[in-house]
C-alpha atoms as a PDB file:
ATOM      1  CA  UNK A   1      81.077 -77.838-167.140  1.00  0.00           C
ATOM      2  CA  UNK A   2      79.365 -81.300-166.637  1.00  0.00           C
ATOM      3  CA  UNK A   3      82.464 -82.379-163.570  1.00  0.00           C
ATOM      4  CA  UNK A   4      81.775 -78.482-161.679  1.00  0.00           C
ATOM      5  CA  UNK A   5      77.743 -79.731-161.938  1.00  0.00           C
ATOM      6  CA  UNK A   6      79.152 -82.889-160.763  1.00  0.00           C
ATOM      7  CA  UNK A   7      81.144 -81.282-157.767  1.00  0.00           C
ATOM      8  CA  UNK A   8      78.249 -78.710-156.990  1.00  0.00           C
ATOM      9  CA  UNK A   9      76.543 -81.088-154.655  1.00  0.00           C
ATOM     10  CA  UNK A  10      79.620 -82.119-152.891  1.00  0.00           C
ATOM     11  CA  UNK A  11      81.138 -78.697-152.313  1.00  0.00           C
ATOM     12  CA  UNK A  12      77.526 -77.524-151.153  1.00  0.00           C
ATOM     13  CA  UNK A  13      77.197 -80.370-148.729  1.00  0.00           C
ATOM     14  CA  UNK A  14      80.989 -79.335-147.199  1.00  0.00           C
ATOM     15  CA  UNK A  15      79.798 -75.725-146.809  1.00  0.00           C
ATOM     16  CA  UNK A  16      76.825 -76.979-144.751  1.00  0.00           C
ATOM     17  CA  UNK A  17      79.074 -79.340-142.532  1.00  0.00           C
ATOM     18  CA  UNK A  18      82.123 -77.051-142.435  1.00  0.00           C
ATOM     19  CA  UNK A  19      84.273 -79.093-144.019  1.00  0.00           C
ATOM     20  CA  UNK A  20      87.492 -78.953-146.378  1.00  0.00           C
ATOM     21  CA  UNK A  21      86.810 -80.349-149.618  1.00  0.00           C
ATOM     22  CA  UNK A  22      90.054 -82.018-149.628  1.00  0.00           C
ATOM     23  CA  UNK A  23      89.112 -83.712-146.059  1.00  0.00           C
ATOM     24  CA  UNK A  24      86.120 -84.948-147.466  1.00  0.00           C
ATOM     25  CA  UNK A  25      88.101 -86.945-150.236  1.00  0.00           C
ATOM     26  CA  UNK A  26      90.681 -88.168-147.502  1.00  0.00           C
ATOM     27  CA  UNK A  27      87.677 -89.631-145.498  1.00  0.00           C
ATOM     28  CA  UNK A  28      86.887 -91.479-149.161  1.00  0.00           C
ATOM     29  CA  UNK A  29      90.071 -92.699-149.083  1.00  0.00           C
ATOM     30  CA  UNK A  30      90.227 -93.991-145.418  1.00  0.00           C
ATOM     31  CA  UNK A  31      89.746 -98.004-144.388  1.00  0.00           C
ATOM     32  CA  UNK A  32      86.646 -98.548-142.732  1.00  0.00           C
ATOM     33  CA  UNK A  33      87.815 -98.870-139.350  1.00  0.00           C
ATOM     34  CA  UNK A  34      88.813-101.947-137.099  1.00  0.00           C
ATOM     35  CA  UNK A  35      85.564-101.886-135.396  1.00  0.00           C
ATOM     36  CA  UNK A  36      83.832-102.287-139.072  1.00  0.00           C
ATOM     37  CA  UNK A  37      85.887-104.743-140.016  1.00  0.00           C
ATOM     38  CA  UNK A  38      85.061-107.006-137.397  1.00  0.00           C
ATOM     39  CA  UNK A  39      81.627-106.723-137.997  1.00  0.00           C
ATOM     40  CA  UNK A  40      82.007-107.539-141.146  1.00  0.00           C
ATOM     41  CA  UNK A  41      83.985-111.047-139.882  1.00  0.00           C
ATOM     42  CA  UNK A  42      80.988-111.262-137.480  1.00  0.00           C
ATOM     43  CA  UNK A  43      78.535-110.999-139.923  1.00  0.00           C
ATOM     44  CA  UNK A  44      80.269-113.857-142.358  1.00  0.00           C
ATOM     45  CA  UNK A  45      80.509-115.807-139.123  1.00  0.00           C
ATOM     46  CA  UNK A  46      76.549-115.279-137.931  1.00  0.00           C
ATOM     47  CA  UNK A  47      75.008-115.847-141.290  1.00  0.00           C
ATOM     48  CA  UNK A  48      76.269-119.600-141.649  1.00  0.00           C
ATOM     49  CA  UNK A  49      75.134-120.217-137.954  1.00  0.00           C
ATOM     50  CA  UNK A  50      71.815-119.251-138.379  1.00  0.00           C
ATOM     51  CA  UNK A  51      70.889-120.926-141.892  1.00  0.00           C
ATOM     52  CA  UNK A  52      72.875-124.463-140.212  1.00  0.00           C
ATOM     53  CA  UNK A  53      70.010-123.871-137.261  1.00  0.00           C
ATOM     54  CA  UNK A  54      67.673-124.387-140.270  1.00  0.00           C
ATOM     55  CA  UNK A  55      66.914-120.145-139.277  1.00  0.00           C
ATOM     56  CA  UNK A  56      65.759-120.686-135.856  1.00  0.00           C
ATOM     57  CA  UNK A  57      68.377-119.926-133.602  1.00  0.00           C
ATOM     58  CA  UNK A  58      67.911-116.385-132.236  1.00  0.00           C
ATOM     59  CA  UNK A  59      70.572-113.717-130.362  1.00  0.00           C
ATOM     60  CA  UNK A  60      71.794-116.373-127.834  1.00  0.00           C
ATOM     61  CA  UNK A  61      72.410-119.553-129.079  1.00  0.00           C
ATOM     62  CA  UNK A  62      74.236-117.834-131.946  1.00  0.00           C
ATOM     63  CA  UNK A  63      76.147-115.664-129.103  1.00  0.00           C
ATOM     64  CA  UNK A  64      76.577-119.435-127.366  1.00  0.00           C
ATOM     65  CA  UNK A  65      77.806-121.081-130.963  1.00  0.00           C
ATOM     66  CA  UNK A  66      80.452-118.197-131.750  1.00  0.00           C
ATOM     67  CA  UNK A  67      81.805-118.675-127.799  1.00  0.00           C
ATOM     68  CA  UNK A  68      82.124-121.862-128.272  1.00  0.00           C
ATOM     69  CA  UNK A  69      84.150-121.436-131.336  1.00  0.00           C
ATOM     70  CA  UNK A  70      86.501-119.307-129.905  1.00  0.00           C
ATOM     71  CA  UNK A  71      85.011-115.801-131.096  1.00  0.00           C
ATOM     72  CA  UNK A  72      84.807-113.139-128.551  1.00  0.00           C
ATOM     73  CA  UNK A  73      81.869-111.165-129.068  1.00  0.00           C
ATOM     74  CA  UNK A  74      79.123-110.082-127.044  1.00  0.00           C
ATOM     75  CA  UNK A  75      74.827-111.373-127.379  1.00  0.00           C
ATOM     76  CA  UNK A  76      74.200-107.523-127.916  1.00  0.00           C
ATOM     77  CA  UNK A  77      76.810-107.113-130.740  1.00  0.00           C
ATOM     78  CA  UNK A  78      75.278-110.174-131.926  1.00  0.00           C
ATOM     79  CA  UNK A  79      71.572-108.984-131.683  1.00  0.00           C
ATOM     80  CA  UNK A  80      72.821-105.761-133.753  1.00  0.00           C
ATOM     81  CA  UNK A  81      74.573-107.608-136.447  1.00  0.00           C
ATOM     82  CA  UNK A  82      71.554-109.879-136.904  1.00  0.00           C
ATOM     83  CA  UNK A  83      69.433-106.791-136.819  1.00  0.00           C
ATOM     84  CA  UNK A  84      71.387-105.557-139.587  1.00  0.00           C
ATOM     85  CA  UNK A  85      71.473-108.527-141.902  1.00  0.00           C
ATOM     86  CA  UNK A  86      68.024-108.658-141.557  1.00  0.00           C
ATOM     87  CA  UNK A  87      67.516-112.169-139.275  1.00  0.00           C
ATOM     88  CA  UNK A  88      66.180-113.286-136.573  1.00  0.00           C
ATOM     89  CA  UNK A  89      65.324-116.414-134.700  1.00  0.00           C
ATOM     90  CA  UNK A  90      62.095-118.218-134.223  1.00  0.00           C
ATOM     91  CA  UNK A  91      59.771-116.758-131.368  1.00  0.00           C
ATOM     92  CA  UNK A  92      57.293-119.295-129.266  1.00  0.00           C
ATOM     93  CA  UNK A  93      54.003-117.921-130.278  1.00  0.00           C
ATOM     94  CA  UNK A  94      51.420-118.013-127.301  1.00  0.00           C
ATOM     95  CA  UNK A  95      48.024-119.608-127.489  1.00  0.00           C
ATOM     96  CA  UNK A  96      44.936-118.709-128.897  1.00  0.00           C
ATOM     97  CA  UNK A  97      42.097-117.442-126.366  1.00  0.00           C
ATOM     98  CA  UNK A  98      40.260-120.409-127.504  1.00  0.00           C
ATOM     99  CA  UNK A  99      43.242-122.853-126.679  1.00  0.00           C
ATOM    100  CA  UNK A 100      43.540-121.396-123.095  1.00  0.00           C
ATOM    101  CA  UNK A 101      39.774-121.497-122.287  1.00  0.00           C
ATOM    102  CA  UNK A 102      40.136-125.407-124.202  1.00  0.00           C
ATOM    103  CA  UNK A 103      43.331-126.016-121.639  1.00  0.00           C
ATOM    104  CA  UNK A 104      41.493-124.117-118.491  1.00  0.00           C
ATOM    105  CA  UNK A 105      38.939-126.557-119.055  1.00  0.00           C
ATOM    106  CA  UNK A 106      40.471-129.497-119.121  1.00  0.00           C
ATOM    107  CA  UNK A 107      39.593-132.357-116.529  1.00  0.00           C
ATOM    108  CA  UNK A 108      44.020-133.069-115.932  1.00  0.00           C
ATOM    109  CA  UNK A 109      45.147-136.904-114.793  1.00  0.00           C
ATOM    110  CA  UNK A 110      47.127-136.990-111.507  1.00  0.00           C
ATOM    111  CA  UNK A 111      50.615-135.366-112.442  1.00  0.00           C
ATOM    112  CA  UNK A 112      52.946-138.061-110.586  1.00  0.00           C
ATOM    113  CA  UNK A 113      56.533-135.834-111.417  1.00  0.00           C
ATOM    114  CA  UNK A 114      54.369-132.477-109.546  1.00  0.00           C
ATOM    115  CA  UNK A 115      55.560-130.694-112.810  1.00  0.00           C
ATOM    116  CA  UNK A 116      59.481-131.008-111.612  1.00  0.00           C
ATOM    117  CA  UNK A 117      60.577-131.775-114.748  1.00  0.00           C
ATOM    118  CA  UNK A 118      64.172-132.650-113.941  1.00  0.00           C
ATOM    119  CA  UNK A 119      66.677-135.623-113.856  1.00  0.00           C
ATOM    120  CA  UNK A 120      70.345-136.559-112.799  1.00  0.00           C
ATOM    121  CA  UNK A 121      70.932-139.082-115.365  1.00  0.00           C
ATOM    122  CA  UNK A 122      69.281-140.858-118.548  1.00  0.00           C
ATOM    123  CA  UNK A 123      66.681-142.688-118.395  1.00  0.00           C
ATOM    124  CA  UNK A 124      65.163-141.517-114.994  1.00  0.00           C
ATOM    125  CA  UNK A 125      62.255-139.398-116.395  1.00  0.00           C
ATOM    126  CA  UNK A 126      60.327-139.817-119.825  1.00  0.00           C
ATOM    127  CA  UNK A 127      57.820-137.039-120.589  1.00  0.00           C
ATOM    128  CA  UNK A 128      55.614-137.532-123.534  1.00  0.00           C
ATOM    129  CA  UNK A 129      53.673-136.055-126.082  1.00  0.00           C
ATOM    130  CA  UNK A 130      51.269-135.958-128.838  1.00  0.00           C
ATOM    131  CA  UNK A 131      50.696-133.118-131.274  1.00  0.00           C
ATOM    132  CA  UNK A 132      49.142-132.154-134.706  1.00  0.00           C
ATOM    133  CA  UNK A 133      51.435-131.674-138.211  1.00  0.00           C
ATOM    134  CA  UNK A 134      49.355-130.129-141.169  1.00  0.00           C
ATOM    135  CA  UNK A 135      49.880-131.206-144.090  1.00  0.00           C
ATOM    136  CA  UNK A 136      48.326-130.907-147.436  1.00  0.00           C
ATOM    137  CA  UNK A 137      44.585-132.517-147.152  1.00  0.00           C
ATOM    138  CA  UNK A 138      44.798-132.899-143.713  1.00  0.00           C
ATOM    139  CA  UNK A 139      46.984-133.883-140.519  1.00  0.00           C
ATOM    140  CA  UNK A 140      49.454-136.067-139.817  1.00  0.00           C
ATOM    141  CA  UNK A 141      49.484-136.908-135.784  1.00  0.00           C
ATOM    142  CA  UNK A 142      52.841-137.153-134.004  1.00  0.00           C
ATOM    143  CA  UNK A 143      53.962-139.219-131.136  1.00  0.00           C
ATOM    144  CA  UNK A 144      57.600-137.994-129.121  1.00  0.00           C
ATOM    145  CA  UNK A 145      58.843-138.983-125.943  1.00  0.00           C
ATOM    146  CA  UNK A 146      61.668-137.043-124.777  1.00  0.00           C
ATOM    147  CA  UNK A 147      64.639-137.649-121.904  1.00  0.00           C
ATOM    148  CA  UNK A 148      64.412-134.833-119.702  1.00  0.00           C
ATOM    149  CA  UNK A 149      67.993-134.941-118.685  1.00  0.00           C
ATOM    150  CA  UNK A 150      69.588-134.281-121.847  1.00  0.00           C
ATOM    151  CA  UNK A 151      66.462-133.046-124.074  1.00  0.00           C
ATOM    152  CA  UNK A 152      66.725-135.504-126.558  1.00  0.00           C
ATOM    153  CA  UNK A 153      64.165-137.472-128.180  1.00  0.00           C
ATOM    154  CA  UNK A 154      64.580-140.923-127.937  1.00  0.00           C
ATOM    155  CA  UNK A 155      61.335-142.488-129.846  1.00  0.00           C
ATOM    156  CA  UNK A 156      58.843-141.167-132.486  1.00  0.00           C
ATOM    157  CA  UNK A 157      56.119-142.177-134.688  1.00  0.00           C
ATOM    158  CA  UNK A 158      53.823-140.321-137.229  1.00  0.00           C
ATOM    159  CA  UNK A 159      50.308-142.051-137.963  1.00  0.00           C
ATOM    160  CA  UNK A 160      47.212-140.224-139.701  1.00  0.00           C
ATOM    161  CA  UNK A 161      45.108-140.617-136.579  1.00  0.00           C
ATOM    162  CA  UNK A 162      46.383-140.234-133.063  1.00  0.00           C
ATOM    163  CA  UNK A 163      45.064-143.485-130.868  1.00  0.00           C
ATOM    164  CA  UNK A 164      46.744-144.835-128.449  1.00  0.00           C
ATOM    165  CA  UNK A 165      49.348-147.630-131.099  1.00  0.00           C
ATOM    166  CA  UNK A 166      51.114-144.161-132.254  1.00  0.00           C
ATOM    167  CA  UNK A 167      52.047-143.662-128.429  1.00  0.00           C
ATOM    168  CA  UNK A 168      52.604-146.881-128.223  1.00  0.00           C
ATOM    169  CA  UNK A 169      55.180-147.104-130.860  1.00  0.00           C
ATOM    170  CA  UNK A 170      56.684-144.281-130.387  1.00  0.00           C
ATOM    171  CA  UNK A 171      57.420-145.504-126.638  1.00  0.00           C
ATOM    172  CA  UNK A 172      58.283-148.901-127.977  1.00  0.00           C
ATOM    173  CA  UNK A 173      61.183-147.225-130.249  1.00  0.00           C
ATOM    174  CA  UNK A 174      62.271-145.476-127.139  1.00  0.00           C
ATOM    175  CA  UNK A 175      62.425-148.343-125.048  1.00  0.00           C
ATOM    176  CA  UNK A 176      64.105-150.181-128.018  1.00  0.00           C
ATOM    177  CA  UNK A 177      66.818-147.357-128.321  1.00  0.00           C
ATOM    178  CA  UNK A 178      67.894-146.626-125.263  1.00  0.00           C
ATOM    179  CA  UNK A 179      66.920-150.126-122.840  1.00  0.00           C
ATOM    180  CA  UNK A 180      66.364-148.216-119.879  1.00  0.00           C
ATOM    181  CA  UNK A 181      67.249-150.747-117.262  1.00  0.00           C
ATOM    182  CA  UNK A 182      64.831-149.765-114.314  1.00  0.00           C
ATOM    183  CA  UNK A 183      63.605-146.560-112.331  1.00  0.00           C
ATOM    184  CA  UNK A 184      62.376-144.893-115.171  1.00  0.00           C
ATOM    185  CA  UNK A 185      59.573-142.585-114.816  1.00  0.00           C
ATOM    186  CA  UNK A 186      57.515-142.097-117.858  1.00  0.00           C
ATOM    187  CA  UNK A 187      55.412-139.274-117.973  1.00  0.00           C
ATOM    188  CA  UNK A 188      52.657-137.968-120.193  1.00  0.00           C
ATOM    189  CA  UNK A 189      50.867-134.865-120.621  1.00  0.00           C
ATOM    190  CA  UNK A 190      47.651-134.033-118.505  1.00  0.00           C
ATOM    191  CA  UNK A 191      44.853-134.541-121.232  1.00  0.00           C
ATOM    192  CA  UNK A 192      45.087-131.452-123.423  1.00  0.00           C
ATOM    193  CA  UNK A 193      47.796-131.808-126.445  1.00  0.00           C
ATOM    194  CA  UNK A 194      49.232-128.028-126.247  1.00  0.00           C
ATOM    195  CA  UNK A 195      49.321-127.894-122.958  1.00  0.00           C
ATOM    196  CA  UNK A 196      52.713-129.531-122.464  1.00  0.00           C
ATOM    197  CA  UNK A 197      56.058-127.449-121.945  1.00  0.00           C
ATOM    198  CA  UNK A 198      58.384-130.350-123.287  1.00  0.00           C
ATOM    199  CA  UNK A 199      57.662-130.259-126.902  1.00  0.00           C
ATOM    200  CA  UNK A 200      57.341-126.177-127.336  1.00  0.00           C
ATOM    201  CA  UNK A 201      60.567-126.302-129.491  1.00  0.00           C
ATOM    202  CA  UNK A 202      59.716-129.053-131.895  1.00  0.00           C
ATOM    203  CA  UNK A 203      56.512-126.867-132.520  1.00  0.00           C
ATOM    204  CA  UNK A 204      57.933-123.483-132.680  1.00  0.00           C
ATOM    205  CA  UNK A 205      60.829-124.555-134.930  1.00  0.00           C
ATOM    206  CA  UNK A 206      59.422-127.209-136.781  1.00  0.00           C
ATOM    207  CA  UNK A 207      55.543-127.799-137.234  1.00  0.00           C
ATOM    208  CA  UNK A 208      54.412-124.131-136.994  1.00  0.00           C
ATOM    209  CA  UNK A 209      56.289-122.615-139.725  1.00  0.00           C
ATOM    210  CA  UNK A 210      55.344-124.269-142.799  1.00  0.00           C
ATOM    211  CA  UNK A 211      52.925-126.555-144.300  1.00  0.00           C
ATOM    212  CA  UNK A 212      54.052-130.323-144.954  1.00  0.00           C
ATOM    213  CA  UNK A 213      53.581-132.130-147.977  1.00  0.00           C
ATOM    214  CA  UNK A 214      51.553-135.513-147.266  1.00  0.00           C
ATOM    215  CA  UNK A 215      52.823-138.747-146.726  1.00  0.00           C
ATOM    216  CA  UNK A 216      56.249-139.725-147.070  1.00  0.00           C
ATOM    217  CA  UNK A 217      57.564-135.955-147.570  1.00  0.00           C
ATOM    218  CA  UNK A 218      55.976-135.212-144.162  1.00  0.00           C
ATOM    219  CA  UNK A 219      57.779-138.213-142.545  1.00  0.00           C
ATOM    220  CA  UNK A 220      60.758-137.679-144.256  1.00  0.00           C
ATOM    221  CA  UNK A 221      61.040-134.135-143.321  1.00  0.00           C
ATOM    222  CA  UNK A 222      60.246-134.473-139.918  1.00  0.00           C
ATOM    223  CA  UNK A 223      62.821-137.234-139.456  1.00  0.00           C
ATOM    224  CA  UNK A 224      65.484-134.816-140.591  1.00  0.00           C
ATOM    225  CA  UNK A 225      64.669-132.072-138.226  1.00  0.00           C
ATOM    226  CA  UNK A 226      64.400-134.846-134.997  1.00  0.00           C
ATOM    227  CA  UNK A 227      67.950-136.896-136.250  1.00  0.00           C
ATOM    228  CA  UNK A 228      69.948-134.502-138.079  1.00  0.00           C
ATOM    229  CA  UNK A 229      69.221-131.492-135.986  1.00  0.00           C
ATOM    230  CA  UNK A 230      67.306-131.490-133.229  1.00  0.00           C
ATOM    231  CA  UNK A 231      68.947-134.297-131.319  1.00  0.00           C
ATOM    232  CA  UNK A 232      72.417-133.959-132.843  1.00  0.00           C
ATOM    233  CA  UNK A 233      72.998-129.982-133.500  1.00  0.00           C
ATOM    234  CA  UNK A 234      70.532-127.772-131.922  1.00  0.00           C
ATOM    235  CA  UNK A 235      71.778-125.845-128.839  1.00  0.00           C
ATOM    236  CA  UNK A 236      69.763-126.320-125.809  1.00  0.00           C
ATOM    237  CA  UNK A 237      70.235-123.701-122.917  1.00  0.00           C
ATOM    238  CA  UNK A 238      68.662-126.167-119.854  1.00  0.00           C
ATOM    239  CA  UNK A 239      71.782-128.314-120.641  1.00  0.00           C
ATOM    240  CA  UNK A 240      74.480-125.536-121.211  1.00  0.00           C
ATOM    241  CA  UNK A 241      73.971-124.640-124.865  1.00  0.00           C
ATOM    242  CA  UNK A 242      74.941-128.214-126.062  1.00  0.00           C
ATOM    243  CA  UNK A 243      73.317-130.688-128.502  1.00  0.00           C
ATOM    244  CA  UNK A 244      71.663-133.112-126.634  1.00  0.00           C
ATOM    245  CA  UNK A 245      74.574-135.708-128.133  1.00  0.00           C
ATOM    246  CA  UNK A 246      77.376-133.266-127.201  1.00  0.00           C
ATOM    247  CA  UNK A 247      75.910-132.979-123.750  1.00  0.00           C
ATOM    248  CA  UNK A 248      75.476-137.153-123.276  1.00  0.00           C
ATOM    249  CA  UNK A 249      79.105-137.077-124.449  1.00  0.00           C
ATOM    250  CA  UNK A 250      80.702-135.252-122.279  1.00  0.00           C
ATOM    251  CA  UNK A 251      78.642-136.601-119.278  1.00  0.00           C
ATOM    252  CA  UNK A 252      79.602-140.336-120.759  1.00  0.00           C
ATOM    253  CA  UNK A 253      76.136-141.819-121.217  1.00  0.00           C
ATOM    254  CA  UNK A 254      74.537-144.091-123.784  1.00  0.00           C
END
């Protein structure tokens, strides 16, 4: 008596559909499908990619990782897979009203690069920039300066005030890591801190999502996103979804 309860449901729900009882068991039976089990490959192949981007990378650069491994897969299938594991990448949020009145306002130095922010090689253009970290009890201040031809940041500095020795040092590690030889334009932004277009990553990915814990923590932490990920394994799409490493490696430069 309980198993015909049991099957009620089942041979009511056959009757609705039209269906055989016995072709309802035989669809039990049946292997999901090839297209299922490659999403289910995809999936197992997504999920590492997009905790290893410390989950920032979005549709694209995990569609550009899998290519480059070999996988053959489209950026929608991707966009749908993510959609069903439930992850996505980190969005550039756009300024307050009160930032874009602040930046509106703002009396701008000369710009000497007319906002072309391109270069052939290394070490022809420097841009520059200064931003805000908050941490527990207050801010940290950080200096970058950043190679425009391969996106990666060649010298930073943290202080808990932002005068001029934290840009200072920061260039001075720059200049100390990479020796530019001559030609070099260096480049800084034009008076207002968020108003610069370099440094939107490192704030998307990095300083806007979380709260830092003071002092060496913050440092510490922020050194690990710049060296272990930003300038070795993030994907960059201005330099054909390389690392900036990968993509000084291939085009042989220092």
């Amino acid at each position: 008596m309980k198993a015909h309860r049991a099957l009620f449901p089942i041979a009511a729900m056959c009757r609705v559909l039209r269906l055989s009882r016995s072709g309802y068991y035989d669809w039990l039976k049946r292997p999901p499908s090839a297209r299922a089990q490659r999403d289910l490959e995809l999936q197992a192949l997504i999920l590492p990619v997009w905790t290893g981007s410390k989950e920032t990378y979005g549709a694209p650069r995990i569609h550009a990782a899998l290519r480059a491994a070999g996988e053959r897969v489209s950026r929608k299938r991707v966009a749908r897979l993510m959609q069903g594991l439930g992850i996505q990448g980190v969005t550039r949020r756009r300024p307050s009203t009160a930032m874009r009145r602040k930046i509106a306002q703002a009396r701008y130095a000369p710009d000497l690069v007319k906002r072309d922010f391109s270069a052939d090689g290394p070490n022809q253009l420097w841009v520059a920039d200064i931003t805000q970290v908050s941490i527990r009890y207050g801010w940290l201040y950080l200096a970058v300066v950043l190679d425009v031809w391969s996106r990666r940041i060649v010298g930073w500095a943290t202080e808990s005030h932002p005068r001029t020795e934290l840009v200072e040092t920061a260039l001075a590690k720059a200049v100390s890591n990479r020796k530019p030889e001559g030609g070099l334009i260096h480049h800084s932004d034009r008076g207002v801190q968020y108003t610069s277009l370099a440094f939107a990553t490192l704030r998307c990915e990095l300083i806007h999502r979380r709260r830092f814990a003071p002092g060496w923590n913050a440092w510490h932490e922020i050194r690990n996103y710049i060296e272990n990920f930003y300038n070795t394994r993030r994907i960059h799409s201005a330099i054909g979804y390389n690392s900036p490493a990968d993509f000084e490696k291939l085009n042989h430069a220092a």
